[in-house]
N, C-alpha and C. Protein backbone atom coordinates (compact mmCIF):
# COMPACT_ATOMS: atom_id res chain seq x y z
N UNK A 1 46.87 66.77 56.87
CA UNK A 1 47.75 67.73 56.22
C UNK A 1 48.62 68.38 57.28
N UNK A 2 49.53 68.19 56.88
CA UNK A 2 50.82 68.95 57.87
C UNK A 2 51.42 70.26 57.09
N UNK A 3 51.28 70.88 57.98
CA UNK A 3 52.13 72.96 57.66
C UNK A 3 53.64 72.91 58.08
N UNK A 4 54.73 72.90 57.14
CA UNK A 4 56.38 73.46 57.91
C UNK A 4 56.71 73.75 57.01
N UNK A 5 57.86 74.79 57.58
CA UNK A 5 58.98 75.32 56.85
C UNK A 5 59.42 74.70 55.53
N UNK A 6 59.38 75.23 54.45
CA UNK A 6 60.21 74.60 53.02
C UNK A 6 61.65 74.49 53.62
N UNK A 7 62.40 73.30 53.36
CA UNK A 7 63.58 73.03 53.16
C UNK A 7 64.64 72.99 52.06
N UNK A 8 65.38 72.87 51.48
CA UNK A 8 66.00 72.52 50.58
C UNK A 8 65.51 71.31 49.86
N UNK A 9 65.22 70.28 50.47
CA UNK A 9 65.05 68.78 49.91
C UNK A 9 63.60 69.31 48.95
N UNK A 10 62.75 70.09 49.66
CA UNK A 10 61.40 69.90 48.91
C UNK A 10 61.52 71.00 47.47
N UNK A 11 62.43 71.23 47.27
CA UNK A 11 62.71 72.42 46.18
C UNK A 11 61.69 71.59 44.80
N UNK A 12 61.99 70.55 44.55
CA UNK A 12 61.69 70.02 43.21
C UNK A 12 60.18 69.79 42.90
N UNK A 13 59.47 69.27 44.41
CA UNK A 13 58.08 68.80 44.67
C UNK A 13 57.44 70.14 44.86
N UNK A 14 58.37 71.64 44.80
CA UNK A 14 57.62 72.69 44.92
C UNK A 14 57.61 73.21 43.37
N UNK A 15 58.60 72.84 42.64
CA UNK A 15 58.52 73.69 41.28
C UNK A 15 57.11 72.79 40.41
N UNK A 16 57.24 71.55 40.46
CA UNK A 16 56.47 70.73 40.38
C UNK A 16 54.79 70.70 40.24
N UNK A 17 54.77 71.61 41.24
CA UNK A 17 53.28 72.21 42.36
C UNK A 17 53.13 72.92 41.35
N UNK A 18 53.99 74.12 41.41
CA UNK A 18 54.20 75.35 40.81
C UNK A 18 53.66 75.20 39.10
N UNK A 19 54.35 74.72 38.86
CA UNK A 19 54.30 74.45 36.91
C UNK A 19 52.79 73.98 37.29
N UNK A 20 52.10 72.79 37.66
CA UNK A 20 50.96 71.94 37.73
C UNK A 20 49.69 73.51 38.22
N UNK A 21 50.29 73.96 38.70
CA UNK A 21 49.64 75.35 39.40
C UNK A 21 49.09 76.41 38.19
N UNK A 22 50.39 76.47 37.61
CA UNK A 22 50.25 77.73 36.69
C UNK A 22 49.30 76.92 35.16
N UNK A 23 49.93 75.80 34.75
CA UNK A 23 48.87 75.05 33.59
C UNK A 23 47.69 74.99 33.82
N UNK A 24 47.09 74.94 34.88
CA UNK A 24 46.18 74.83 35.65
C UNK A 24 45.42 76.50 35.40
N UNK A 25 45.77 77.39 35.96
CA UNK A 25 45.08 78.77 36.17
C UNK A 25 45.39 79.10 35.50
N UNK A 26 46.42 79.36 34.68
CA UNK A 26 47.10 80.10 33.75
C UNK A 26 46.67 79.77 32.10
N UNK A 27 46.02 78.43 32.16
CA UNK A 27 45.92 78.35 30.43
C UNK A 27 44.63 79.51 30.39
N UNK A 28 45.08 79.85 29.13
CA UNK A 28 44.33 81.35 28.14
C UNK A 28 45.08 82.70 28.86
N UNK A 29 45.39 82.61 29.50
CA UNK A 29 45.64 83.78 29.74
C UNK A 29 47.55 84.33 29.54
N UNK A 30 48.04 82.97 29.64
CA UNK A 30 49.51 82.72 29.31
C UNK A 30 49.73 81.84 28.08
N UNK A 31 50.36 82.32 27.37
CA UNK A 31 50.88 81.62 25.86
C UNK A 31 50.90 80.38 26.20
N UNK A 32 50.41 79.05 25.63
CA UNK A 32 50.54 77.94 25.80
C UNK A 32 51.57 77.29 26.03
N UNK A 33 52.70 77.54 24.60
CA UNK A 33 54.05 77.10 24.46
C UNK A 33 55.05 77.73 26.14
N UNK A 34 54.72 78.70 26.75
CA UNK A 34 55.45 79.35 27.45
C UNK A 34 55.07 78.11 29.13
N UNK A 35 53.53 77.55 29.05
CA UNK A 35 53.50 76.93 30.21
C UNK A 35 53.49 75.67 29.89
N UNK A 36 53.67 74.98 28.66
CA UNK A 36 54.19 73.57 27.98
C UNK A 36 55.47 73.86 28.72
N UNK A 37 56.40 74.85 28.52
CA UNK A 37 57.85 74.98 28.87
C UNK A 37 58.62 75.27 30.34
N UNK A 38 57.25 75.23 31.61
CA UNK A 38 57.79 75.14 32.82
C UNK A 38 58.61 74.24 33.05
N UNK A 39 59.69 74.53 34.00
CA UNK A 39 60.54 73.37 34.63
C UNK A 39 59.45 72.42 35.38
N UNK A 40 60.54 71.46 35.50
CA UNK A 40 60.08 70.28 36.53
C UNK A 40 61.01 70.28 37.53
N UNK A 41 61.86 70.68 37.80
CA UNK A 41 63.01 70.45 38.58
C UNK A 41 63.54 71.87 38.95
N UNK A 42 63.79 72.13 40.47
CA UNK A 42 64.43 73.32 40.63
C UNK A 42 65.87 73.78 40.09
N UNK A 43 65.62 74.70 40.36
CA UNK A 43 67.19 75.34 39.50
C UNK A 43 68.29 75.34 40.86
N UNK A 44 69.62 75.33 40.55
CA UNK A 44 70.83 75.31 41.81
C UNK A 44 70.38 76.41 42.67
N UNK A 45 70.11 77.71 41.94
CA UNK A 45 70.07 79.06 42.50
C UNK A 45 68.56 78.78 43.46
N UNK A 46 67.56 78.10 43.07
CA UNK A 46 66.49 78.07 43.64
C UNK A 46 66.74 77.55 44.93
N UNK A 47 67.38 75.96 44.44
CA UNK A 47 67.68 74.52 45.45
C UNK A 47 68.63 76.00 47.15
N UNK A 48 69.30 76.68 46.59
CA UNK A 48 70.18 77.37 47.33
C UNK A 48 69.68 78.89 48.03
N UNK A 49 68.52 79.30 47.60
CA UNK A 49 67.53 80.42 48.65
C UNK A 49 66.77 80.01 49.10
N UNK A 50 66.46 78.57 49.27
CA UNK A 50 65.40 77.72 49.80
C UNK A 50 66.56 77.56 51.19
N UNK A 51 67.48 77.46 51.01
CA UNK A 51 69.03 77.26 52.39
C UNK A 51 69.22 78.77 53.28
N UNK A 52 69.10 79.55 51.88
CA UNK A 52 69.05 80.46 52.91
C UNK A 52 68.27 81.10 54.09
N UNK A 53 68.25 81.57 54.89
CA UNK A 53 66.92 81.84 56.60
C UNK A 53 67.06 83.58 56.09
N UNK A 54 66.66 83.61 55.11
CA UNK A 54 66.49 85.51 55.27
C UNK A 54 65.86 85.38 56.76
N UNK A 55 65.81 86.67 57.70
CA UNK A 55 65.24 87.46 59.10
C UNK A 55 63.45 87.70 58.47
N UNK A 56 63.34 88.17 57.53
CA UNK A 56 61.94 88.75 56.76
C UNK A 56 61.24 88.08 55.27
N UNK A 57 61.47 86.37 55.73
CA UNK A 57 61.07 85.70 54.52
C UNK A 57 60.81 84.59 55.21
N UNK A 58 59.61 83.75 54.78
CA UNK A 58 58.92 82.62 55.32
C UNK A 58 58.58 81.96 54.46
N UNK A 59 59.37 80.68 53.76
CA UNK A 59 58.68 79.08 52.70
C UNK A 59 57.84 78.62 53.89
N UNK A 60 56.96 78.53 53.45
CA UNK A 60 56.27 77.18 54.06
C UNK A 60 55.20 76.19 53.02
N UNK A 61 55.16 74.89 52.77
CA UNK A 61 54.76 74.18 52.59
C UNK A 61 53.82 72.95 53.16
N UNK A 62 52.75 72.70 52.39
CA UNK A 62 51.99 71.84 52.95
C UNK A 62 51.77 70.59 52.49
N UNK A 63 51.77 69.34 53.42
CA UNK A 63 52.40 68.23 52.85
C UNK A 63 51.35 67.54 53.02
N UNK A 64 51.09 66.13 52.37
CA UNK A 64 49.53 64.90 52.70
C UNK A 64 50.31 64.03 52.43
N UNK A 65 50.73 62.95 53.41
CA UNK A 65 51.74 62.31 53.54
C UNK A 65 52.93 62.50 53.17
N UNK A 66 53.70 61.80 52.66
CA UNK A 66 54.80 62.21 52.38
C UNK A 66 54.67 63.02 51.51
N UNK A 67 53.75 63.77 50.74
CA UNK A 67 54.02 64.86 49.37
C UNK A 67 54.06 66.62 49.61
N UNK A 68 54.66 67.37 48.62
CA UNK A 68 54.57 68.62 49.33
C UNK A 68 53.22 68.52 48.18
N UNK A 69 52.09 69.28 48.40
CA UNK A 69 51.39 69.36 47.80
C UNK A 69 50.80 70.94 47.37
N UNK A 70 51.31 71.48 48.26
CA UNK A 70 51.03 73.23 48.04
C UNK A 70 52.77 74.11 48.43
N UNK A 71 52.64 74.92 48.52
CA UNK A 71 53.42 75.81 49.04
C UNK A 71 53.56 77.48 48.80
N UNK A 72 53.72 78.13 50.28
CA UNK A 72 53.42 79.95 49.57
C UNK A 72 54.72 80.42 50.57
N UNK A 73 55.30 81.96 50.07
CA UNK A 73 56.25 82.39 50.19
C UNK A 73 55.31 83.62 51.04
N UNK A 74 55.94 84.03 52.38
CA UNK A 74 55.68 85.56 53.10
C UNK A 74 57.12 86.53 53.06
N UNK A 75 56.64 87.48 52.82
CA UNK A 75 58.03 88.58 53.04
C UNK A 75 57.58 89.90 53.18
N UNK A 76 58.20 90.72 53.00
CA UNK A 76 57.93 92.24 53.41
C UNK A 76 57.92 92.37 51.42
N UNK A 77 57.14 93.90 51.83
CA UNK A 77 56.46 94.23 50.21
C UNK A 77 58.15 95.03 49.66
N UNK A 78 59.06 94.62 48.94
CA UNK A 78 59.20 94.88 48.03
C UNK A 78 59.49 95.91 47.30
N UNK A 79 58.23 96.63 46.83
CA UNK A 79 58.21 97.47 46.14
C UNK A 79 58.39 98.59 46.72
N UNK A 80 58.14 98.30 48.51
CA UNK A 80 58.08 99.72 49.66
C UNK A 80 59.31 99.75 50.17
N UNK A 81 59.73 99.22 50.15
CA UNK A 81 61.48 98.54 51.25
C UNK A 81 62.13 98.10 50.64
N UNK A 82 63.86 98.37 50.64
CA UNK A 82 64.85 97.23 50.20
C UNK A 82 64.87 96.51 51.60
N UNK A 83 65.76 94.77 51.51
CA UNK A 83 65.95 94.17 52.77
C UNK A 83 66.06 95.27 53.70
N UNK A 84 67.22 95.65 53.51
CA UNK A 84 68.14 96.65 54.39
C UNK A 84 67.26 97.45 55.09
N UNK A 85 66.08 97.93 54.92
CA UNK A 85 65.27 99.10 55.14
C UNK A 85 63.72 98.15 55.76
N UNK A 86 63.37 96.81 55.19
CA UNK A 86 62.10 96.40 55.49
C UNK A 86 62.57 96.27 57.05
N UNK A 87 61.13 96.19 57.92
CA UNK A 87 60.72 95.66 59.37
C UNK A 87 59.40 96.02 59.61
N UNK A 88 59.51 95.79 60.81
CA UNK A 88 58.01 96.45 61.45
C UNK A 88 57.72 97.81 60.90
N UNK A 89 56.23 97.66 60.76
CA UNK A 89 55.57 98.96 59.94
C UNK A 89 55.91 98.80 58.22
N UNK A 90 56.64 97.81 57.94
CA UNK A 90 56.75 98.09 56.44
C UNK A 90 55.24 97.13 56.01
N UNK A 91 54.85 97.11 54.43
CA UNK A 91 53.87 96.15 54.42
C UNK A 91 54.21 94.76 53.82
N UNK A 92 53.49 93.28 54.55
CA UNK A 92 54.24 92.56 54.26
C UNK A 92 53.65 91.90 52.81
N UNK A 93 53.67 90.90 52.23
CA UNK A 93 53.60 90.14 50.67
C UNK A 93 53.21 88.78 50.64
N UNK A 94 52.72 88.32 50.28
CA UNK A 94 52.44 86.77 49.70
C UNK A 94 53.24 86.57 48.81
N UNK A 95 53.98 86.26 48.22
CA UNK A 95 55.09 86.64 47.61
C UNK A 95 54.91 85.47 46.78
N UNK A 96 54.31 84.44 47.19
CA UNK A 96 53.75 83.48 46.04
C UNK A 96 52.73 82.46 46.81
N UNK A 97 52.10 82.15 46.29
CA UNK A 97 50.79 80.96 47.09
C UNK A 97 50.22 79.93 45.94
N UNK A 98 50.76 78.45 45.76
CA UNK A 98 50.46 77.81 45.38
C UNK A 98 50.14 76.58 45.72
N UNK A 99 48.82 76.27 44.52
CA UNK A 99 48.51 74.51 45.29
C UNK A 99 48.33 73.58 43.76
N UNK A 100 48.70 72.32 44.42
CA UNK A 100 48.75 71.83 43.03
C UNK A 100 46.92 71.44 43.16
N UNK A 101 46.72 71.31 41.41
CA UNK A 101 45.19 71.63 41.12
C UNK A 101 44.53 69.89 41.67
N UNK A 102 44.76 69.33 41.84
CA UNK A 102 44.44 67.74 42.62
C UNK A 102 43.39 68.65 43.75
N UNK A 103 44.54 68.99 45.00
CA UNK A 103 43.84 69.66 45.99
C UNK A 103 43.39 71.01 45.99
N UNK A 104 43.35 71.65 44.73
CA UNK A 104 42.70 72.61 45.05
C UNK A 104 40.95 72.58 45.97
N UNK A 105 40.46 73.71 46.77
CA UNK A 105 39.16 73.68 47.84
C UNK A 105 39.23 72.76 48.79
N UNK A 106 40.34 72.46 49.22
CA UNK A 106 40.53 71.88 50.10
C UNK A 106 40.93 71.60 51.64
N UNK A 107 41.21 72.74 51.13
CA UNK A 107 41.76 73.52 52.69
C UNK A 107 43.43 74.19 52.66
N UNK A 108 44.95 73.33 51.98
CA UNK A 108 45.41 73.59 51.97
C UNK A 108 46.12 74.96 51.95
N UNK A 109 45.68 76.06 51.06
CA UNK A 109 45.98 77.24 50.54
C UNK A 109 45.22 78.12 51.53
N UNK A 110 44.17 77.98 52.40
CA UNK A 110 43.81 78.58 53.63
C UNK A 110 44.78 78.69 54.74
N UNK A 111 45.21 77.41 54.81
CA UNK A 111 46.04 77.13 55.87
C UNK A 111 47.54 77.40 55.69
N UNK A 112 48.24 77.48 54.59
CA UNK A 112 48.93 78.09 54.39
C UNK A 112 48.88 79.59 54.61
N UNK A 113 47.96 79.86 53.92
CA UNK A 113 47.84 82.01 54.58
C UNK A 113 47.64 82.19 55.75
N UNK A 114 46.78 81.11 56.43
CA UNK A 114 46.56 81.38 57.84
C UNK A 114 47.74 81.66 58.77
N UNK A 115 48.42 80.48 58.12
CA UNK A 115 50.35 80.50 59.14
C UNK A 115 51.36 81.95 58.33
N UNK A 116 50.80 82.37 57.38
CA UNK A 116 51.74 83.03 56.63
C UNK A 116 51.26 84.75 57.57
N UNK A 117 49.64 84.64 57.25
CA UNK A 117 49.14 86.09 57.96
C UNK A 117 50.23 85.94 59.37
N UNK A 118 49.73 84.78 59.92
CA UNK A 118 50.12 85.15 61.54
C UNK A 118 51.77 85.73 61.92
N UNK A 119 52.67 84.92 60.97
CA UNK A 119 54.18 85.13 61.14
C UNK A 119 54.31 86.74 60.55
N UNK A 120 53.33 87.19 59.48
CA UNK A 120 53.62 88.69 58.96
C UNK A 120 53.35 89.12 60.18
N UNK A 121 52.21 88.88 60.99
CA UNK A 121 51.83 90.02 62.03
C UNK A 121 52.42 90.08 62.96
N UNK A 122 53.08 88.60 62.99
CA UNK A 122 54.12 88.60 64.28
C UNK A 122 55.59 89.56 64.21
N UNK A 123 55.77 89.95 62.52
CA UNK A 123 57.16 90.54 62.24
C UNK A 123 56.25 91.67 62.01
N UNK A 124 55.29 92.44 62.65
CA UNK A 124 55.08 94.17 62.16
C UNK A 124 54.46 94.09 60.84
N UNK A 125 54.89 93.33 59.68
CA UNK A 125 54.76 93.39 57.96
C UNK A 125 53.51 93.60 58.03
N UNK A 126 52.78 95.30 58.05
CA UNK A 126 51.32 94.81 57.68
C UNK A 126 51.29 96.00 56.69
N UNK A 127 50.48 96.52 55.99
CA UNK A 127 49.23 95.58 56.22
C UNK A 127 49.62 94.27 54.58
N UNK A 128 48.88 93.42 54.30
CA UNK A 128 49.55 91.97 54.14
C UNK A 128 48.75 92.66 52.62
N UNK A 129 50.05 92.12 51.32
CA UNK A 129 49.45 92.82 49.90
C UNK A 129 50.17 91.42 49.06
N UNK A 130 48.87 91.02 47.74
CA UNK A 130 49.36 90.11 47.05
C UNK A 130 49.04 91.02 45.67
N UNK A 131 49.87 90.06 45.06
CA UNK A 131 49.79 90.52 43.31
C UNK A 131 49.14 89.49 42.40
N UNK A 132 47.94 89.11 41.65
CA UNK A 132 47.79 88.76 40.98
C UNK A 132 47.43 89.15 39.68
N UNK A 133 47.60 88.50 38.66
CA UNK A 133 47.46 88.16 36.92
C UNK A 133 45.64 88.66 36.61
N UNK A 134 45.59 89.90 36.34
CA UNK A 134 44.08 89.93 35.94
C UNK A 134 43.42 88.85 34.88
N UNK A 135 42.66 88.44 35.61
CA UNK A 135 41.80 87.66 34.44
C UNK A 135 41.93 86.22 35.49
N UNK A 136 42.99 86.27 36.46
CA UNK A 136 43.11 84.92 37.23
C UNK A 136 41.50 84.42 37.81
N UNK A 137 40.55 83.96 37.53
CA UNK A 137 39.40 84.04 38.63
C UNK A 137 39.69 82.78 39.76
N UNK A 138 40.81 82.06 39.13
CA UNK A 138 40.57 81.27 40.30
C UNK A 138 41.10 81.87 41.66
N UNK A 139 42.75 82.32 41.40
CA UNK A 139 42.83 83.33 42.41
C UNK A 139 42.12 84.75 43.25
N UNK A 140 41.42 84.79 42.18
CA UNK A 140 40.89 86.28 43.13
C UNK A 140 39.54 85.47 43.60
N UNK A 141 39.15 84.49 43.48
CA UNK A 141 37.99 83.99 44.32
C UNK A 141 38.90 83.55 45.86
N UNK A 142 39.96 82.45 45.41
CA UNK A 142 40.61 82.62 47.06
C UNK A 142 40.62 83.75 47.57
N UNK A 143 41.87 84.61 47.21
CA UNK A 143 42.06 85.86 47.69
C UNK A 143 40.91 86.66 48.34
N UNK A 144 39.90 86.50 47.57
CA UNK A 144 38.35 87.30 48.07
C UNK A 144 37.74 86.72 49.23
N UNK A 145 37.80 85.12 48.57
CA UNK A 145 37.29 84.52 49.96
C UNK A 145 37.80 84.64 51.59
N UNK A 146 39.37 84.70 51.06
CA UNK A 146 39.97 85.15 52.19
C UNK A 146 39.87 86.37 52.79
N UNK A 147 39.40 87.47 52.34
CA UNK A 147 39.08 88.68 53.00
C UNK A 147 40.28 89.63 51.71
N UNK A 148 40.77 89.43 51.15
CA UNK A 148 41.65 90.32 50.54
C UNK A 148 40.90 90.97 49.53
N UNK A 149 40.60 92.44 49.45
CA UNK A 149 40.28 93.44 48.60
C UNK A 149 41.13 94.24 47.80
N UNK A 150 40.37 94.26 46.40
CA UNK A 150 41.75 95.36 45.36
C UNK A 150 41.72 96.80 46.26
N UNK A 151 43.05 97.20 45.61
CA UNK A 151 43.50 98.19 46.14
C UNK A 151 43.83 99.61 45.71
N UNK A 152 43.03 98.88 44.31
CA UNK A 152 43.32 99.89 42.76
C UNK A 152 44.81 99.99 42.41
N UNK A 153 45.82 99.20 42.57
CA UNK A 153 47.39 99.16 42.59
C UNK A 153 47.35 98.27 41.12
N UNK A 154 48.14 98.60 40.68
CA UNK A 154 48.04 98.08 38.76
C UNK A 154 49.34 97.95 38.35
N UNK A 155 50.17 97.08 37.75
CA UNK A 155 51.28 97.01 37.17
C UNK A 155 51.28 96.17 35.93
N UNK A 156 52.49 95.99 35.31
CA UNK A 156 52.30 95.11 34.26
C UNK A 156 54.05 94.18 34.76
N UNK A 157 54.16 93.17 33.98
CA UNK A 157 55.21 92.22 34.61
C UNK A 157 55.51 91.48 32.97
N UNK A 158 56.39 91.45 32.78
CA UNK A 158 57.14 90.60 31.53
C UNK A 158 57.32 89.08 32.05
N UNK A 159 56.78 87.98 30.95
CA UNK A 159 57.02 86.82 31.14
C UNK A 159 57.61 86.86 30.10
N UNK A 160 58.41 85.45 29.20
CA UNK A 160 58.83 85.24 28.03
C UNK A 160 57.89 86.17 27.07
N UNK A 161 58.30 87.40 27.15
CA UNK A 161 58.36 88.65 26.03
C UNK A 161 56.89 89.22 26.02
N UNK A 162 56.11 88.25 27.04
CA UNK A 162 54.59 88.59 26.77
C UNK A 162 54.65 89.81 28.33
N UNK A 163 53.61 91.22 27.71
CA UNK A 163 53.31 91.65 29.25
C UNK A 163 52.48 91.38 29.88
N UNK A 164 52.31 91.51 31.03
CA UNK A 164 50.75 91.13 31.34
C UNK A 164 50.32 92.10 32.82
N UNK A 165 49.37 91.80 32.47
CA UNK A 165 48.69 92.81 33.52
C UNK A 165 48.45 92.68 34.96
N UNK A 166 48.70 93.05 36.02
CA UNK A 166 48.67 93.09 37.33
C UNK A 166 47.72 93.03 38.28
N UNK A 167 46.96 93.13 39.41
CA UNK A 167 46.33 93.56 40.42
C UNK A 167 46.40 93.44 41.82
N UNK A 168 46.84 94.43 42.19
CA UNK A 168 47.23 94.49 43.75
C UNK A 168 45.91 94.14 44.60
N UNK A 169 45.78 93.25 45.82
CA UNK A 169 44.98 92.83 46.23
C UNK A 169 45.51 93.57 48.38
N UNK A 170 44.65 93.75 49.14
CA UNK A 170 45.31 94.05 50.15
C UNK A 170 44.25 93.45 51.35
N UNK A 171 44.49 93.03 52.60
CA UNK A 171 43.97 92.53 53.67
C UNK A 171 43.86 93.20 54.33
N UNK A 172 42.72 93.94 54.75
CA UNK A 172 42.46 94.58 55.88
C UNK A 172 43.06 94.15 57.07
N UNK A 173 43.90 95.71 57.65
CA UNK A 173 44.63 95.58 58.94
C UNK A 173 43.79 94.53 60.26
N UNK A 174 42.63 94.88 59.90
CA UNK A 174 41.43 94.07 61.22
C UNK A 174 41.50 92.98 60.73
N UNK A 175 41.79 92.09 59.92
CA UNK A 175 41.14 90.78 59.59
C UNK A 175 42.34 90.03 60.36
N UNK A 176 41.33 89.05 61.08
CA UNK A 176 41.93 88.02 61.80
C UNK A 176 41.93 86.58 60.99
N UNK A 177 43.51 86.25 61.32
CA UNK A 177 43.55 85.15 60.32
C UNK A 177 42.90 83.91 61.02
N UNK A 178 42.00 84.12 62.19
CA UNK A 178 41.51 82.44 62.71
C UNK A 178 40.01 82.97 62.41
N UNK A 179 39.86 83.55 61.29
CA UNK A 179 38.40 83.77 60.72
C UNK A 179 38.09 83.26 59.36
N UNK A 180 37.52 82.20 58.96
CA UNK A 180 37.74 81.89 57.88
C UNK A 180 36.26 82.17 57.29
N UNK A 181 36.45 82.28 56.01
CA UNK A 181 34.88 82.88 55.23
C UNK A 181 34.04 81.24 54.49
C-alpha cells in the first residue's frame, strides 16, 4: 500500500470509495433511497479543489496497486477559524476519512491518519477534532481505536432534508501518531 497526495486524476476512484463507504456504514441510519442515489463520478467543482494546493488542507489517498482504495481530507477546524484567520494554534480536522469496505481492518485508514496527524502537527493545527454520525459504530470503533475521545461537542447536519445527529470526537494533544492501539 502506497500513501500520496490526491490529485485531480483520482477524483472519481475517490467518490467511488466514498459512496461504497457510506452504503457500507451508513445503511439504517441514512434513508436508503438517499445512499441508492450517491454519485459515481466526481463533480467539475470537486475534479477542480482537488487542483487546488490550499496552504492548510491535505488529500491524501491510499492506493494497492494501481487503485485508490481509501482516502481522508486534513485541514484546520472550521468551525474555530475562517481560512483567512486559521494557522498555528488553531485546531486542526479530519475533514473526511474514508475506506472502501473491501479493505476495511486493514491497515489503510490508520495510515492515512497517521500521515494526516503528522502534517496537522507539523502546521500547529492541534489539537486534531473529527465529526461523526451518531449511531456510526463502525467509525467510532476506528476513531477510539485510534486514541480519539468524545468531547461532548453535538451538532446536527442536513442531508437530503433528513437531520441528523453529530459527535465531536478529539485526540489528545499527547498522542503520538507512531503509536498504534
Amino acid at each position: 500500500m502506497r500513501i500520496r497526495t490526491a490529485t485531480p486524476a483520482d477524483a472519481d476512484e475517490m467518490v467511488q470509495v466514498r459512496t461504497a463507504s457510506w452504503r457500507a456504514a451508513y445503511a439504517g441510519l441514512i434513508d436508503a433511497d438517499v445512499l441508492a442515489g450517491l454519485p459515481e463520478e466526481a463533480s467539475e467543482r470537486y475534479v477542480r479543489h482537488l487542483a487546488e494546493h490550499r496552504s492548510l488542507e491535505l488529500t491524501l489517498v491510499a492506493e494497492k496497486g494501481p487503485y485508490v482504495i481509501a482516502f481522508a481530507t486534513f485541514t484546520w477546524d472550521r468551525t474555530e477559524a475562517s481560512e483567512e484567520e486559521a494557522g498555528p494554534g488553531s485546531p486542526g480536522e479530519v475533514r473526511a476519512i474514508y475506506v472502501h469496505p473491501d479493505h476495511w481492518s486493514r491497515g489503510a485508514g490508520r495510515a492515512l491518519m497517521r500521515e494526516g496527524q503528522r502534517w496537522l502537527t507539523e502546521q500547529g493545527l492541534l489539537p486534531i477534532r473529527v465529526w461523526e454520525l451518531e449511531g456510526n459504530e463502525i467509525s467510532r470503533r476506528f476513531y477510539t481505536r485510534y486514541g480519539f475521545v468524545p468531547d461532548g461537542e453535538r451538532k446536527t447536519t442536513e442531508l437530503s432534508g433528513a437531520t441528523l445527529p453529530c459527535a465531536r470526537l478529539t485526540l489528545p494533544k499527547d498522542h503520538r501518531f507512531d503509536e498504534l492501539v
